[in-house]
Protein backbone atom coordinates (compact mmCIF):
# COMPACT_ATOMS: atom_id res chain seq x y z
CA UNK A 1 -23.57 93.44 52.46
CA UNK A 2 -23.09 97.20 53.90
CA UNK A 3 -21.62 98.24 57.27
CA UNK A 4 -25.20 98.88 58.78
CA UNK A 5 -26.37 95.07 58.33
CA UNK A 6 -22.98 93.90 60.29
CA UNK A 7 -23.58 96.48 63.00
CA UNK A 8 -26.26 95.91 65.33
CA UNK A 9 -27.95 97.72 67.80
CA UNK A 10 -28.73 95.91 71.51
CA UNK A 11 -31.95 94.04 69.98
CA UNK A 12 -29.35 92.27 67.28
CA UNK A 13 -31.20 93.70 64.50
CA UNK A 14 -29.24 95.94 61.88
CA UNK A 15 -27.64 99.01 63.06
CA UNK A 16 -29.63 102.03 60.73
CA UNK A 17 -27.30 104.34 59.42
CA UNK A 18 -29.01 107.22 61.20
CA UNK A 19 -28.70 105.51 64.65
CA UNK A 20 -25.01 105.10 63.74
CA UNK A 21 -24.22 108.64 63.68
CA UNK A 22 -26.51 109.58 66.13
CA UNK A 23 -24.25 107.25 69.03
CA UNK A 24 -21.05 108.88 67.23
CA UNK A 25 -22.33 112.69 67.63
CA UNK A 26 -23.47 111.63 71.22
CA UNK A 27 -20.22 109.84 72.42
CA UNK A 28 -18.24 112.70 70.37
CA UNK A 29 -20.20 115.23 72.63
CA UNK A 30 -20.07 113.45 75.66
CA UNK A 31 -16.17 113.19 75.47
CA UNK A 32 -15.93 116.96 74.11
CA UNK A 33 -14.39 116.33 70.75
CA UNK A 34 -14.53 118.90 68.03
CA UNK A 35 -18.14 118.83 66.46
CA UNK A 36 -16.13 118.44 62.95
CA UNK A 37 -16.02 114.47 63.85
CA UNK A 38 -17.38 112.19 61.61
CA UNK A 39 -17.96 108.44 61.06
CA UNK A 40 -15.90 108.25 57.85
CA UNK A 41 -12.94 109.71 60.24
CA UNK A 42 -12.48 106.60 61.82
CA UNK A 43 -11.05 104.78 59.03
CA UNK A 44 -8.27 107.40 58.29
CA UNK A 45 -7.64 107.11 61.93
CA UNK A 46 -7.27 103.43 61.58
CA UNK A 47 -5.50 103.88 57.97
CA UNK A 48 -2.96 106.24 60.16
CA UNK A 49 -2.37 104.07 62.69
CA UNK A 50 -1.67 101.45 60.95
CA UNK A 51 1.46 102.81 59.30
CA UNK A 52 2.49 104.25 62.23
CA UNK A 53 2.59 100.54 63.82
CA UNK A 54 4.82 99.04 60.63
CA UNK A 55 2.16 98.37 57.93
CA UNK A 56 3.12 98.79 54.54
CA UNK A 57 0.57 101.07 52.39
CA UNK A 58 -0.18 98.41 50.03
CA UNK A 59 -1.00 96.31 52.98
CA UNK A 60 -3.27 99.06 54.50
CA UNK A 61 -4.90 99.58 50.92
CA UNK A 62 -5.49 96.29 50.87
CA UNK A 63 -6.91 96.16 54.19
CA UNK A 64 -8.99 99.27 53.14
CA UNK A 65 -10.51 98.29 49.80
CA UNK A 66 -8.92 101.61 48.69
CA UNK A 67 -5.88 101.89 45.84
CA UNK A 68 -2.83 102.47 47.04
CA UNK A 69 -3.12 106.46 46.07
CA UNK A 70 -6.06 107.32 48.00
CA UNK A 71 -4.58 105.26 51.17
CA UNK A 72 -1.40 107.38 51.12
CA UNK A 73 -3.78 110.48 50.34
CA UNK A 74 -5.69 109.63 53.38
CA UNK A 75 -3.12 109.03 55.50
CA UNK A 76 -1.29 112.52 54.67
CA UNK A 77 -4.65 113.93 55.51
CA UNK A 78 -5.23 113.05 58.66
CA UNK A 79 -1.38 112.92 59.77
CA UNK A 80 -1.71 116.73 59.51
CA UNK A 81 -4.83 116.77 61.11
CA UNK A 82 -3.17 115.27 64.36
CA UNK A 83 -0.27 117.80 64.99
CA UNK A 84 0.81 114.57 67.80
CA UNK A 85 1.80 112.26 64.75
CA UNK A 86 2.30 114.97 61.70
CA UNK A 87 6.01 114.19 61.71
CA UNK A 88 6.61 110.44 61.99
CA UNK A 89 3.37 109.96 60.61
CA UNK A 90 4.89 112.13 57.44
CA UNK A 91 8.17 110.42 57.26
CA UNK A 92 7.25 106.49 57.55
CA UNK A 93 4.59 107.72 54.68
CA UNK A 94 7.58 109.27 52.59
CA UNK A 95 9.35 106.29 53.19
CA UNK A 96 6.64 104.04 52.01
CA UNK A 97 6.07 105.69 48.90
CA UNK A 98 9.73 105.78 48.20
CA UNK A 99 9.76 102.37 48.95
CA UNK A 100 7.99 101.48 45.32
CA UNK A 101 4.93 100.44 47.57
């Protein structure tokens, strides 16, 4: 089952894929982020903050679906995409991988 047939729109029937980024690109202009902003964003968002709340990155892999290499990849991505967390973002992912995890 794919992300579209758990997502609905107000009717209940299956969110399309094209009405899913059209809400994002309206809600992303409405609030006046960067035009750069994209669906897949969210979950290295999420990935982000949930080391930054005491995850471990094999429990946010897990979470994920991803291997435990591409969730620390993601996670340095987007921790120097946010100059806000870059640093303790940085360090708890140092940490982690130093941790064996």
């Amino acid at each position: 089952m794919g992300l579209w047939s758990i997502l609905t729109n107000a009717s209940g029937r299956p969110l399309t894929e094209h009405r899913a980024f059209e809400g994002l690109r309206q809600w992303r202009d409405k609030v006046g982020l960067s035009r750069d902003l994209r669906l897949q964003d969210c979950r290295g968002t999420a990935a982000t903050r949930l080391l930054n709340v005491g995850l471990s990155l094999s429990e946010i892999a897990n979470h994920m679906g991803w291997s435990i290499r591409h969730a620390a990849n993601v996670i340095e991505h987007y921790a120097r995409a946010s100059p806000n967390e870059t640093d303790a973002v940085l360090v708890k992912l140092a940490q982690a991988k130093g941790g064996g995890q």
